[in-house]
C-alpha atoms as a PDB file:
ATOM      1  CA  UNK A   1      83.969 113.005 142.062  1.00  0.00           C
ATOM      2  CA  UNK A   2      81.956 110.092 140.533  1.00  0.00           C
ATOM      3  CA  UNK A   3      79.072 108.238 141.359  1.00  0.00           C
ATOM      4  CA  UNK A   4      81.457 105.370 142.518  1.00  0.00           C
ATOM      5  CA  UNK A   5      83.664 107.246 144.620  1.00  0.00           C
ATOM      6  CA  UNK A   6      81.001 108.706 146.345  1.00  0.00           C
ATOM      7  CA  UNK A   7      79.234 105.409 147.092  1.00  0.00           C
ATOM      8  CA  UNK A   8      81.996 104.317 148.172  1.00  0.00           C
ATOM      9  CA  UNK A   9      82.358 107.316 150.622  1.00  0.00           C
ATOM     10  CA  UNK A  10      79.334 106.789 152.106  1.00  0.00           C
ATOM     11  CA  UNK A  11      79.076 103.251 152.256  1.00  0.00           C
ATOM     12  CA  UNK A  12      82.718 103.455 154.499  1.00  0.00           C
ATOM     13  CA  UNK A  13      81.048 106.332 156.810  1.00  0.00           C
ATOM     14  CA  UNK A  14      78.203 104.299 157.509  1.00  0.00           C
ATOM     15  CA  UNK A  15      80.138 101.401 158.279  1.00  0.00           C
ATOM     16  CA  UNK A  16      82.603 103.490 160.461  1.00  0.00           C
ATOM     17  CA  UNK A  17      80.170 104.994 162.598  1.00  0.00           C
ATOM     18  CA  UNK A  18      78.263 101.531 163.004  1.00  0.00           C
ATOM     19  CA  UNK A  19      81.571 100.130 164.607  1.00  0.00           C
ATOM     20  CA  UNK A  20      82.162 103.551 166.489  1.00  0.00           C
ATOM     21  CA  UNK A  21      78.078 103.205 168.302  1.00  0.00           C
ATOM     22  CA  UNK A  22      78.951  99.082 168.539  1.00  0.00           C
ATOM     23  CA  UNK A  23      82.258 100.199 170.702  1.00  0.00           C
ATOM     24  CA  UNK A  24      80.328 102.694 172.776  1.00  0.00           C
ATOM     25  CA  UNK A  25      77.110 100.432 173.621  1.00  0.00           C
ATOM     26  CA  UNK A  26      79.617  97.413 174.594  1.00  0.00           C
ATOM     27  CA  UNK A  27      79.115  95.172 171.685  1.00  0.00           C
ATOM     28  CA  UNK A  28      81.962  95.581 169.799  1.00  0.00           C
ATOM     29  CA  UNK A  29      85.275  94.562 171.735  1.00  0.00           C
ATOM     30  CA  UNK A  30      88.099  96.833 170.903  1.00  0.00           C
ATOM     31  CA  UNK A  31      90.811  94.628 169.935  1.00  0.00           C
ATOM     32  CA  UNK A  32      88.245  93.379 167.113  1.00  0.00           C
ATOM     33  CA  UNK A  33      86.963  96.949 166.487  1.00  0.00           C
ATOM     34  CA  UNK A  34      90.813  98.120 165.023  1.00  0.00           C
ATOM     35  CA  UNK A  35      90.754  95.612 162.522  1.00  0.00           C
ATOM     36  CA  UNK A  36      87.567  96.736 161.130  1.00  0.00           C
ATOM     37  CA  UNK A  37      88.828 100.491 161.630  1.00  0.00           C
ATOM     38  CA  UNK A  38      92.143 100.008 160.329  1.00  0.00           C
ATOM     39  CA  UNK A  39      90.670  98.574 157.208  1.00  0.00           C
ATOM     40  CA  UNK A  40      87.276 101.019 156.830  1.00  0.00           C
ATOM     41  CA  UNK A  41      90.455 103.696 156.697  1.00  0.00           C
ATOM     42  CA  UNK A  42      92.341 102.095 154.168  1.00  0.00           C
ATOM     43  CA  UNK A  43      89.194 102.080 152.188  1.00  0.00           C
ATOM     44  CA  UNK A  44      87.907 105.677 152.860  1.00  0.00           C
ATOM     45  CA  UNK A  45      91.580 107.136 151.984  1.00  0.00           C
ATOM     46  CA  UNK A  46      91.357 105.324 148.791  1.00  0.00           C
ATOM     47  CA  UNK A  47      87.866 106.127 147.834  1.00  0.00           C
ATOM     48  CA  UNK A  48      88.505 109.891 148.399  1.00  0.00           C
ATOM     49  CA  UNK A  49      91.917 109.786 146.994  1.00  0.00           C
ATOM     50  CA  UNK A  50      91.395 108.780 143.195  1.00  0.00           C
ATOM     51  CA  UNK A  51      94.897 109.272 141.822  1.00  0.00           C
ATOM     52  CA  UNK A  52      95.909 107.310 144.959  1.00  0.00           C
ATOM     53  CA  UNK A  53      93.450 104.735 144.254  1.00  0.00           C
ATOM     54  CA  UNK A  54      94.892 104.094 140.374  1.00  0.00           C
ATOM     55  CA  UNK A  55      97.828 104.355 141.316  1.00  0.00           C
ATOM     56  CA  UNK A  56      97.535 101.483 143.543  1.00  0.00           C
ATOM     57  CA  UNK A  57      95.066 100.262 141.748  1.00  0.00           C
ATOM     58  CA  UNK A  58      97.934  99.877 138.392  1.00  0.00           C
ATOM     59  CA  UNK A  59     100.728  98.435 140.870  1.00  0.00           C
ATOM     60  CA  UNK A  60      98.475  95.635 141.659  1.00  0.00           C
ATOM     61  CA  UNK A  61      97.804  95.112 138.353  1.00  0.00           C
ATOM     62  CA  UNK A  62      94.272  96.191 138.084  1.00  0.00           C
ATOM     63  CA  UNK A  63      93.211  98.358 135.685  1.00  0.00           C
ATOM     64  CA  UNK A  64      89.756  99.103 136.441  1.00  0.00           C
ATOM     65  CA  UNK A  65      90.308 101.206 139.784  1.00  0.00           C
ATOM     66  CA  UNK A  66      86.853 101.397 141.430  1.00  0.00           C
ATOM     67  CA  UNK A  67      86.677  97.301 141.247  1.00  0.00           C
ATOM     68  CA  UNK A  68      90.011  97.236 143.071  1.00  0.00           C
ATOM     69  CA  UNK A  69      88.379  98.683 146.227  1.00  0.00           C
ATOM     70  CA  UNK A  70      86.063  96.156 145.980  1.00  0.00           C
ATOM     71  CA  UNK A  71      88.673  93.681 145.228  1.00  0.00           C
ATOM     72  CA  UNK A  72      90.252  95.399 148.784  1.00  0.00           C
ATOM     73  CA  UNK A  73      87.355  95.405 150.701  1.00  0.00           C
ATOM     74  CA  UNK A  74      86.761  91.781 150.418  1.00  0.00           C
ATOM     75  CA  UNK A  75      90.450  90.916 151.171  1.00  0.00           C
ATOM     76  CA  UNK A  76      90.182  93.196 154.762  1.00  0.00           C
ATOM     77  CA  UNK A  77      86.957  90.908 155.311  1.00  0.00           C
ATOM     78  CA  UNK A  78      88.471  87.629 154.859  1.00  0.00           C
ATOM     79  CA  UNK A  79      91.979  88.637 157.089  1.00  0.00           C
ATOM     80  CA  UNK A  80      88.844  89.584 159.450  1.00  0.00           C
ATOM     81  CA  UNK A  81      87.166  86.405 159.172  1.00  0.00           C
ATOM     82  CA  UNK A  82      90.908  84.782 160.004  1.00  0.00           C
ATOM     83  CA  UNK A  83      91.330  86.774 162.618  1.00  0.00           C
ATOM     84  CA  UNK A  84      87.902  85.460 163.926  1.00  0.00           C
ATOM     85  CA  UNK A  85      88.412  81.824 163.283  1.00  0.00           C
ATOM     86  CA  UNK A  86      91.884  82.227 165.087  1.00  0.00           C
ATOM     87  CA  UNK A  87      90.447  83.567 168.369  1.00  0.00           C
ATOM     88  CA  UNK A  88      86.869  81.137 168.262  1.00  0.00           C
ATOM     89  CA  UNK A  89      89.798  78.599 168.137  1.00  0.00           C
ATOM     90  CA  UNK A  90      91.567  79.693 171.055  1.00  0.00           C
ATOM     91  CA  UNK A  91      88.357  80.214 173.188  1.00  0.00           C
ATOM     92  CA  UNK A  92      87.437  76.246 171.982  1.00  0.00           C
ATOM     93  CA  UNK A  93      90.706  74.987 173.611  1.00  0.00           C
ATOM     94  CA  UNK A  94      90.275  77.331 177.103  1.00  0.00           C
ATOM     95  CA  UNK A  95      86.624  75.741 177.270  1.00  0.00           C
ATOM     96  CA  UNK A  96      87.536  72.296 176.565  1.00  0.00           C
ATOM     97  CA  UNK A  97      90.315  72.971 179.384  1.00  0.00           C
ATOM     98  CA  UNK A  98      87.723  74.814 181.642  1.00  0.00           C
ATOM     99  CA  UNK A  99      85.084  71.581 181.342  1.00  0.00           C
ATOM    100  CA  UNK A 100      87.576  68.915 181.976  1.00  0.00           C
ATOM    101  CA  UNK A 101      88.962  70.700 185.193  1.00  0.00           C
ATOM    102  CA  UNK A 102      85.490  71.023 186.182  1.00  0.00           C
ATOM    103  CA  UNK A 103      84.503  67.240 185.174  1.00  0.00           C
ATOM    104  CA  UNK A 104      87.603  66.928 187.823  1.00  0.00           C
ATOM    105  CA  UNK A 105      86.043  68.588 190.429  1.00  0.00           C
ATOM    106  CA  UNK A 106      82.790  67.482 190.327  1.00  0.00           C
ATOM    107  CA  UNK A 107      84.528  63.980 190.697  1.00  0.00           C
ATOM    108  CA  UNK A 108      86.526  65.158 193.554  1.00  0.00           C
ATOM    109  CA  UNK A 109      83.712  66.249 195.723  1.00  0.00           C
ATOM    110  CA  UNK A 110      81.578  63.404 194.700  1.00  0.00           C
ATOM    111  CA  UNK A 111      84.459  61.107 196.408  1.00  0.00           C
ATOM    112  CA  UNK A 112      84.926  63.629 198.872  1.00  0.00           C
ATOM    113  CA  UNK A 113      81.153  63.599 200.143  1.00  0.00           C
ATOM    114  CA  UNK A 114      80.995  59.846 199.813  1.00  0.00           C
ATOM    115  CA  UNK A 115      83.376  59.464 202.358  1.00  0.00           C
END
């Protein structure tokens, strides 16, 4: 094994087990936690596989095969980051909802105590 592989093995444990403690203490929600799973084991089979990791490595067209995990690694972090951006969107729209029914109903029993 070399130097980079086994970085590279460690480095995905660490990360793995820090997701693993953030689902057990309630931090870590676990419909985000499987897309940071799903890709930490995408990386770790690669890293300990290295024929798998040039041979996927070639297909894509890169021929240095340590900097395609890299090259990986940062693509699972920005489909993350989407994924992110997608549901802070969502929650925006349910609280601008949420504030205008309750500008609404503030109204409603200001009228309704005037009277």
């Amino acid at each position: 094994m070399s130097r980079i592989q086994i970085i590279a093995i460690v480095f995905d444990l660490i990360l793995l087990i820090s997701v693993v403690i953030l689902i057990k203490r309630g931090n870590l929600k676990e419909k985000y936690a499987i897309s940071w799973l799903f890709g930490f084991a995408i990386l770790f089979i690669l890293s300990v596989s290295r024929k798998l990791l040039e041979q996927v490595s070639l297909f894509f067209g890169v021929y240095y095969a340590p900097s395609f995990l890299f090259l990986l690694a940062f693509f699972v972090v920005f489909i993350i980051l989407l994924h992110f951006s997608i549901a802070i969107s969502g929650i925006e729209k349910k609280y601008k909802i949420l504030s205008q029914k309750m500008a609404l109903l503030e109204e409603k029993m200001k009228r309704t105590s005037n009277t």
